[in-house]
Protein backbone atom coordinates (compact mmCIF):
# COMPACT_ATOMS: atom_id res chain seq x y z
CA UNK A 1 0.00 0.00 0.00
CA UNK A 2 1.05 3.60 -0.49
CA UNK A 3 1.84 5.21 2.56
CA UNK A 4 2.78 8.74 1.12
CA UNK A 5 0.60 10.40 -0.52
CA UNK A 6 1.60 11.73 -4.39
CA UNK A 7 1.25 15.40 -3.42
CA UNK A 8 1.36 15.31 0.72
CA UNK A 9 -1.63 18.11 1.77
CA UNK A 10 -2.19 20.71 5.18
CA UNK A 11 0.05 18.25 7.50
CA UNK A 12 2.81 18.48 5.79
CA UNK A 13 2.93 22.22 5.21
CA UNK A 14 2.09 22.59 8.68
CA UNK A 15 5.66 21.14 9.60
CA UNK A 16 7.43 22.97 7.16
CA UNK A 17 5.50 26.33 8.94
CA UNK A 18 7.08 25.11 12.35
CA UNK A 19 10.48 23.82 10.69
CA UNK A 20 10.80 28.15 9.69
CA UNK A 21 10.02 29.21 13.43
CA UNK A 22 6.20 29.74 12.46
CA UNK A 23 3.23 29.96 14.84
CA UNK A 24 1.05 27.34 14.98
CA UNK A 25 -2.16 29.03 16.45
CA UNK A 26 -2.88 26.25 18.64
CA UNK A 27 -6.39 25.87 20.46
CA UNK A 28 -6.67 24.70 23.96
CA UNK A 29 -6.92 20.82 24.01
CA UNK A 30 -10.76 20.92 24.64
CA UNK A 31 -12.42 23.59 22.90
CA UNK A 32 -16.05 24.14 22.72
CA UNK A 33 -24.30 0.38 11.48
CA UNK A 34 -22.98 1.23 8.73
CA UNK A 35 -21.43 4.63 7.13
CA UNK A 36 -23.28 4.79 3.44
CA UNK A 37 -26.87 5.77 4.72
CA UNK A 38 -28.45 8.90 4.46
CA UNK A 39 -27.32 11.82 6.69
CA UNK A 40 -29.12 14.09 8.48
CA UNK A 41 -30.33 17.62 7.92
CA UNK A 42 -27.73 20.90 7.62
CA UNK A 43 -28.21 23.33 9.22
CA UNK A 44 -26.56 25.49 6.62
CA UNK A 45 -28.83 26.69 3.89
CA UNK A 46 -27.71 29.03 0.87
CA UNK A 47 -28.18 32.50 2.00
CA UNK A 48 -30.96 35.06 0.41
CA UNK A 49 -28.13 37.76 -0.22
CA UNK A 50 -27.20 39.32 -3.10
CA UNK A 51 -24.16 36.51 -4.41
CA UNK A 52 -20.85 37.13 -3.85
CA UNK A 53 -18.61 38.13 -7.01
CA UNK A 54 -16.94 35.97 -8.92
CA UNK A 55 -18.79 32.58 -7.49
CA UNK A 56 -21.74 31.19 -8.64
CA UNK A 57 -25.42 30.24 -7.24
CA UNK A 58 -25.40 28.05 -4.15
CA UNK A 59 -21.30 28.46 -3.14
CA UNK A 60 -19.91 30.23 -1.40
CA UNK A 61 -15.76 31.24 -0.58
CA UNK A 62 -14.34 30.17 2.81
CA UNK A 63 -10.88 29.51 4.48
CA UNK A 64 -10.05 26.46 6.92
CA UNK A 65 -7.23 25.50 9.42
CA UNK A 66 -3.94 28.34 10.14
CA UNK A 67 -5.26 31.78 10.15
CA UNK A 68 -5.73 34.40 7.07
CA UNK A 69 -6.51 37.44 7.94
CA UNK A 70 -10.05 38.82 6.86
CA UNK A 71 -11.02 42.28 6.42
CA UNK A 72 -14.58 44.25 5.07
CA UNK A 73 -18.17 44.94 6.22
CA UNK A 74 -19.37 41.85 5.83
CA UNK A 75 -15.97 40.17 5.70
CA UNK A 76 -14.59 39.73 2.24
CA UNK A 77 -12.66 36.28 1.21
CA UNK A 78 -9.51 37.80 0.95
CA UNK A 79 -7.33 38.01 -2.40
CA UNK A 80 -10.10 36.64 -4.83
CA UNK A 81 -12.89 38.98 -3.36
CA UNK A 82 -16.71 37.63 -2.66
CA UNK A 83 -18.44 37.18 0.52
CA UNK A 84 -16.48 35.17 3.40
CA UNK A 85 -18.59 32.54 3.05
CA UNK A 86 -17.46 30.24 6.40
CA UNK A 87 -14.99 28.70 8.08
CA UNK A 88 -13.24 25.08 8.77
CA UNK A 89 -11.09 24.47 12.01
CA UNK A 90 -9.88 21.20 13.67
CA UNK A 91 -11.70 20.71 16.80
CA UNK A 92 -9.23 17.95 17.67
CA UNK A 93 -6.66 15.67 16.60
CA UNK A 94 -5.95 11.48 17.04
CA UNK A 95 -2.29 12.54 18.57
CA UNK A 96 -2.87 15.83 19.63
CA UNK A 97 -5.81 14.13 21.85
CA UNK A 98 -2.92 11.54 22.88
CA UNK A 99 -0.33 13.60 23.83
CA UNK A 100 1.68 12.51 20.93
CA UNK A 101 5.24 14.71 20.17
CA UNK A 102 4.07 16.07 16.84
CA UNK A 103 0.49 15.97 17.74
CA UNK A 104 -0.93 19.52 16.71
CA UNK A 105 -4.07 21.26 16.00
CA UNK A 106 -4.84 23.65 13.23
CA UNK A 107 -7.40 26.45 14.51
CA UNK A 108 -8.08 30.28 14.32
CA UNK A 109 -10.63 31.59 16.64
CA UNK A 110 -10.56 35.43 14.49
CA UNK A 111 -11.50 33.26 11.79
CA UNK A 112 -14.06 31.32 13.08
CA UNK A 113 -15.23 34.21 15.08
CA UNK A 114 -15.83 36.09 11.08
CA UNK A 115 -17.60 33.39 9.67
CA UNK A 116 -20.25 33.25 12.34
CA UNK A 117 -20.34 37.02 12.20
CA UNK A 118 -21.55 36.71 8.37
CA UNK A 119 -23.77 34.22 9.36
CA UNK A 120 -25.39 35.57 11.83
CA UNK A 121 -25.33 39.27 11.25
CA UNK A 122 -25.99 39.24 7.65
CA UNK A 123 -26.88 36.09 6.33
CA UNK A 124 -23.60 35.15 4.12
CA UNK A 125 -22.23 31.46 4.37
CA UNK A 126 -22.47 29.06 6.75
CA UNK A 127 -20.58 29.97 9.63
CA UNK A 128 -18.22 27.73 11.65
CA UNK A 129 -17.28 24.47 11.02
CA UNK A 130 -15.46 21.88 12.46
CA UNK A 131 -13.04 18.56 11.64
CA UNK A 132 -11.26 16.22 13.28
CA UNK A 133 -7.55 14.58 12.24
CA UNK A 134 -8.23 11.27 12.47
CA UNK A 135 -6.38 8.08 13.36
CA UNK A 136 -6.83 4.75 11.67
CA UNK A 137 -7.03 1.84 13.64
CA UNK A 138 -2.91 1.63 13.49
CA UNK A 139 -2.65 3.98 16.06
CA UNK A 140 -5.09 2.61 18.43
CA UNK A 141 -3.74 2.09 22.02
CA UNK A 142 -5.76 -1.23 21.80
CA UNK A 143 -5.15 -2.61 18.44
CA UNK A 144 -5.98 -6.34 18.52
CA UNK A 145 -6.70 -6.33 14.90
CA UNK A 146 -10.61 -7.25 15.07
CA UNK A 147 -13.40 -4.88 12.90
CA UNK A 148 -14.78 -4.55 16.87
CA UNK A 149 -11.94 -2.88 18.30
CA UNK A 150 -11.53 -0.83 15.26
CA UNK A 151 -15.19 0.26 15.40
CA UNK A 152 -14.76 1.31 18.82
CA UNK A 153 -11.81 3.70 18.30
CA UNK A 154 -13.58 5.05 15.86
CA UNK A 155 -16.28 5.85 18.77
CA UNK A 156 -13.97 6.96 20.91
CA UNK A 157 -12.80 9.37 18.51
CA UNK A 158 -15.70 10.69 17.88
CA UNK A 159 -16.86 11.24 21.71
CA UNK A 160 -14.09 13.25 21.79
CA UNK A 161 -14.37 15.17 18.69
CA UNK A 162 -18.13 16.03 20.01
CA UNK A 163 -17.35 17.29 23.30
CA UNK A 164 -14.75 19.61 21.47
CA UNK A 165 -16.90 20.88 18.89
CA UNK A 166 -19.84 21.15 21.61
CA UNK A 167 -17.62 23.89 23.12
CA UNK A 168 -17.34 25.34 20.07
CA UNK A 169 -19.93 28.01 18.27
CA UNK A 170 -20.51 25.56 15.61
CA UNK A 171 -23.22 26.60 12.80
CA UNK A 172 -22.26 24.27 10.04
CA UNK A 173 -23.25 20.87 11.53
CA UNK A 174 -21.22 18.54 9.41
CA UNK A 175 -18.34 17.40 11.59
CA UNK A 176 -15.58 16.46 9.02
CA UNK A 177 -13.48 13.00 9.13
CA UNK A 178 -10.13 13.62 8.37
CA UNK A 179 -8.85 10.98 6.79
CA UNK A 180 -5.56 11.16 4.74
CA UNK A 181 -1.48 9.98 5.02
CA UNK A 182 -0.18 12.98 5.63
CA UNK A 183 3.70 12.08 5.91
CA UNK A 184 4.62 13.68 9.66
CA UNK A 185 4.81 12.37 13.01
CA UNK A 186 4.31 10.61 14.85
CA UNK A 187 2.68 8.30 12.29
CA UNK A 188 2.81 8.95 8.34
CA UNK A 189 0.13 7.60 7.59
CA UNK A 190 -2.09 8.16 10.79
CA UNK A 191 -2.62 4.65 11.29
CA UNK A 192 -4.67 3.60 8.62
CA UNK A 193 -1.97 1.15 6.41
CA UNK A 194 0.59 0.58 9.36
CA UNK A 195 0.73 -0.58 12.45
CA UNK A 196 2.39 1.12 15.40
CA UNK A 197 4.25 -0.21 18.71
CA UNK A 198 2.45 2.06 20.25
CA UNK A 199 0.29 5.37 18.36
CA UNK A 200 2.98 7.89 19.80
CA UNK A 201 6.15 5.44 19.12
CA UNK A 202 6.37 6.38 15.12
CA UNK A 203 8.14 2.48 14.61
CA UNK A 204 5.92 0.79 12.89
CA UNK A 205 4.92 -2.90 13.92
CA UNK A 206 2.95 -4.40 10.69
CA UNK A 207 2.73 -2.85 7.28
CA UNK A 208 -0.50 -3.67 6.33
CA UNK A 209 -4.40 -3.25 7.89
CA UNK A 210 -7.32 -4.77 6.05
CA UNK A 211 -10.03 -2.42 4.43
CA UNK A 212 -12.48 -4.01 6.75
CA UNK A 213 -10.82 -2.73 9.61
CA UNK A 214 -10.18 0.63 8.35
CA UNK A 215 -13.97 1.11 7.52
CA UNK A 216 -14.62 -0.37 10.87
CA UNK A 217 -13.24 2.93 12.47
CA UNK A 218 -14.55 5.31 9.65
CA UNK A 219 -18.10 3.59 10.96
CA UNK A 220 -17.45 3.59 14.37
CA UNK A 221 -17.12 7.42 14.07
CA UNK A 222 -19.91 7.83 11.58
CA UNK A 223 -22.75 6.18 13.97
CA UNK A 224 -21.11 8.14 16.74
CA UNK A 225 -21.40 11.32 15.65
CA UNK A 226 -24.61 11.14 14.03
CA UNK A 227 -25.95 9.89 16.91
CA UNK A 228 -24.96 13.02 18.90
CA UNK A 229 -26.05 15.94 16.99
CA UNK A 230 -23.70 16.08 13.45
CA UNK A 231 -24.11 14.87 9.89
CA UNK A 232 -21.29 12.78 9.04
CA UNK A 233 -18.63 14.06 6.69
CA UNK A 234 -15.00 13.25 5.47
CA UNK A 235 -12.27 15.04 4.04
CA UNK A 236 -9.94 13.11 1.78
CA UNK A 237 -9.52 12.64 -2.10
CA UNK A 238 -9.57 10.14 -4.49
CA UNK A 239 -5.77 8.53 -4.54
CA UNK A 240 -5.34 8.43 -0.36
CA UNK A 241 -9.18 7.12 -0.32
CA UNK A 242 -8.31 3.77 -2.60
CA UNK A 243 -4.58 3.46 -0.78
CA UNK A 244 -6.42 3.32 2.49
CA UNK A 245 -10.07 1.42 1.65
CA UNK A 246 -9.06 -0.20 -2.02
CA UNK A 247 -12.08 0.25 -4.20
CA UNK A 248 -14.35 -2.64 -3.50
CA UNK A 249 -17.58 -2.64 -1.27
CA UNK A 250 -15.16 -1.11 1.93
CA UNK A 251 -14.85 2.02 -0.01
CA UNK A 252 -18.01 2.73 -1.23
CA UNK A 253 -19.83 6.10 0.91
CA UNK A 254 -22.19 7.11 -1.75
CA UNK A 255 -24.43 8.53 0.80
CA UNK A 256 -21.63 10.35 2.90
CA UNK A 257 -21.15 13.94 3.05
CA UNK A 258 -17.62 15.18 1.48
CA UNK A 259 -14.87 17.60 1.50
CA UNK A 260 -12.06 17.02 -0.96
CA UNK A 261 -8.91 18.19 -1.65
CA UNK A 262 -7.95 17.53 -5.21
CA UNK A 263 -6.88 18.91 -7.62
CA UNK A 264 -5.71 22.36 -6.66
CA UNK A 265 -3.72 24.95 -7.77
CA UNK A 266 -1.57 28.11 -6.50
CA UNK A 267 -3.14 30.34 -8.75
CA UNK A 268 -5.95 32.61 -7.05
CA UNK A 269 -7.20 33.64 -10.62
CA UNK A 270 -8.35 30.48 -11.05
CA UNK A 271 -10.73 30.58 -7.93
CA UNK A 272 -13.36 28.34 -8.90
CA UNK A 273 -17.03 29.06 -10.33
CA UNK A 274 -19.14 26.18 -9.09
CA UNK A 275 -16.71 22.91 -8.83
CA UNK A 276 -14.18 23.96 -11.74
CA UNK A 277 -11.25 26.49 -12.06
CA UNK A 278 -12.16 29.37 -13.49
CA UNK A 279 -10.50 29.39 -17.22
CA UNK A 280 -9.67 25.94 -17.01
CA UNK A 281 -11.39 22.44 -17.62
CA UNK A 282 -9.70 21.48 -13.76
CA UNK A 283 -12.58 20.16 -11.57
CA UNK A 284 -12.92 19.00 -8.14
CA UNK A 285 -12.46 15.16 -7.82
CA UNK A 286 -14.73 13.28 -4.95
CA UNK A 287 -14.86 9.45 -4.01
CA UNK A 288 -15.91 6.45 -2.81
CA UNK A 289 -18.85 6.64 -5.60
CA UNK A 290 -19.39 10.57 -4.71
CA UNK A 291 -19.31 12.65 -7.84
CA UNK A 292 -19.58 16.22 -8.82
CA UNK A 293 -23.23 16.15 -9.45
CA UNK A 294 -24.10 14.31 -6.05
CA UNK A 295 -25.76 16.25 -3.26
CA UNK A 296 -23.03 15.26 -0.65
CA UNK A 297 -20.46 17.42 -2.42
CA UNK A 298 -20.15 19.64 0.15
CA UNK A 299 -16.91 21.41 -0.14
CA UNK A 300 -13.47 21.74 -2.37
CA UNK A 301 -10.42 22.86 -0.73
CA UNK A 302 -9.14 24.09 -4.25
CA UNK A 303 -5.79 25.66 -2.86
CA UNK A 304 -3.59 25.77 0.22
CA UNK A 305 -3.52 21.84 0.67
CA UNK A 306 -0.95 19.44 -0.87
CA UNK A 307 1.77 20.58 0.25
CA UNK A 308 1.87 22.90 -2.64
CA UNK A 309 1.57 26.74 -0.62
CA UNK A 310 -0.18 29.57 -2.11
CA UNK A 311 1.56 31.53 0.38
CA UNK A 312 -1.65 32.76 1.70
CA UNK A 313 -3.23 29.62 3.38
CA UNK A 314 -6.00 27.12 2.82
CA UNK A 315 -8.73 28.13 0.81
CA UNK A 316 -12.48 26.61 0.01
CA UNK A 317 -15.61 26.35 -1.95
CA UNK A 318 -18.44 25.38 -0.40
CA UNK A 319 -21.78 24.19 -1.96
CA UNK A 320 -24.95 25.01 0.11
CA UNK A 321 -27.27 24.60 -3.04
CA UNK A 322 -28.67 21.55 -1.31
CA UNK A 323 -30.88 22.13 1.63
CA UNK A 324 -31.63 18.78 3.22
């Protein structure tokens, strides 16, 4: 299995920002069945306001993870123009959660704290959102290899990523998965193709996990959260989806709400019009049986991830044309 991914995303360039003395605007450690069924409601619905220039009905711009910093009245998606149109943090992370050296969380309260203001104030986006930087069933303090223990990581995950977002001013109620192999410590590949010694150790045991147990603790989360409040979501993309859950029947999450992050570029006159590049014939790319035209195509991170820096940060399109 690949345990790099081709173009490594946010994690990466997150360790190259603290490799050149950066800040990491880290949060306090708390802050405020099966997975391909239908999900529940949003909250988020596509505003009554006049649209924001440059994007096209039902999206909106937004930002996610390190800080950018916004300016206007309403706030203004900065470089490209339009409406700031909401905002994605991580609530919580596998290793951060753990205690893990390397573990790290990706937040910005002035952020967050804009998006809700459009939201609430004048009716533009949806507000805050929230993910979580998952751990596959590798990094598991009780790995015994069984689809049961795997499921219940994935729980225990989730409880946690609830009671952080619950302490959060969430308004976007889709709490993100995120599941990728993003190539720092203290596992590469979070757990989901290796084995560890232990999940802060970084030596890895066994080189392989079965697809069954990885979408044991994707489901384990999913019925979690659900169950508590969110609609399930995931951010990944198509190449570190199939490396992680192949392409048979353990990868398929038709009816699962998604975020991806591929392809992208660095070029912000290209910000997209719907779910292609502006001037181009480059278009988001879902999975696991999600596609462009499916209602759970949520949201785009079309540049800032991959390792590839705009030198700006990590920026979004999100589609709210779908009220469910």
């Amino acid at each position: 299995m690949q345990l790099l991914p081709k173009r490594m995303h946010r994690a990466l360039a997150l360790a190259a920002t603290l490799a050149m003395g950066g800040s990491l605007a880290v949060a306090a450690a708390s802050p405020a069945a099966n997975a391909d069924v239908g999900t529940a409601t949003h909250a988020a619905t596509a505003a009554s306001v006049a649209l924001p220039a440059g994007d096209s009905p039902g999206f909106w711009y937004g930002t996610d993870s390190l800080p950018i910093t916004i300016t206007g009245t309403p706030y203004q998606e900065p470089r490209i123009g339009g409406r700031y149109g909401g905002y994605i943090g991580m609530t919580g992370s596998w290793s951060y959660w753990l205690g893990c050296r390397g573990g790290f969380l990706a937040w910005s309260a002035a952020n967050a704290a804009e998006a809700n203001a459009n939201y609430t104030k004048y009716g533009v986006g949806v507000g805050l959102g929230v993910y979580w930087f998952m751990g596959g069933p590798g990094v598991d303090p009780h790995y015994n290899g069984s689809t049961t223990e795997a499921y219940a990581w994935g729980q225990r995950q989730a409880a946690q990523a609830v009671a952080d977002a619950n302490k959060l001013p969430v308004k976007y109620r889709v709490l993100f998965m995120d599941v990728e192999l993003p190539g720092v410590a203290p596992a590469h590949d979070n757990g989901w193709n290796a084995v560890y010694t232990s999940p802060c150790s970084g030596v890895v045991k066994t080189g392989y996990i079965p697809a069954s147990v990885d979408r044991a603790d994707f489901n384990g989360f999913f019925d979690y959260e659900k169950a508590h409040g969110y609609t399930p979501g995931v951010y990944s993309e198509p190449g570190i989806w199939a490396s992680i859950f192949g392409t048979g029947v353990y990868s398929m999450i038709g009816n699962t709400d998604e975020w991806t992050y591929e392809p992208e570029t660095t070029k912000f006159s290209e910000a997209p019009v719907g779910w292609c590049l502006r001037g181009t014939s480059t278009c988001a790319s879902f999975f696991g049986g999600v596609t462009r035209s499916s209602p759970h195509a949520l949201m785009w991170q079309w540049s800032g991830g991959g390792g590839v820096s705009n030198g700006v940060g990590d920026f979004d399109q999100i589609d709210t044309s779908v009220v469910r």
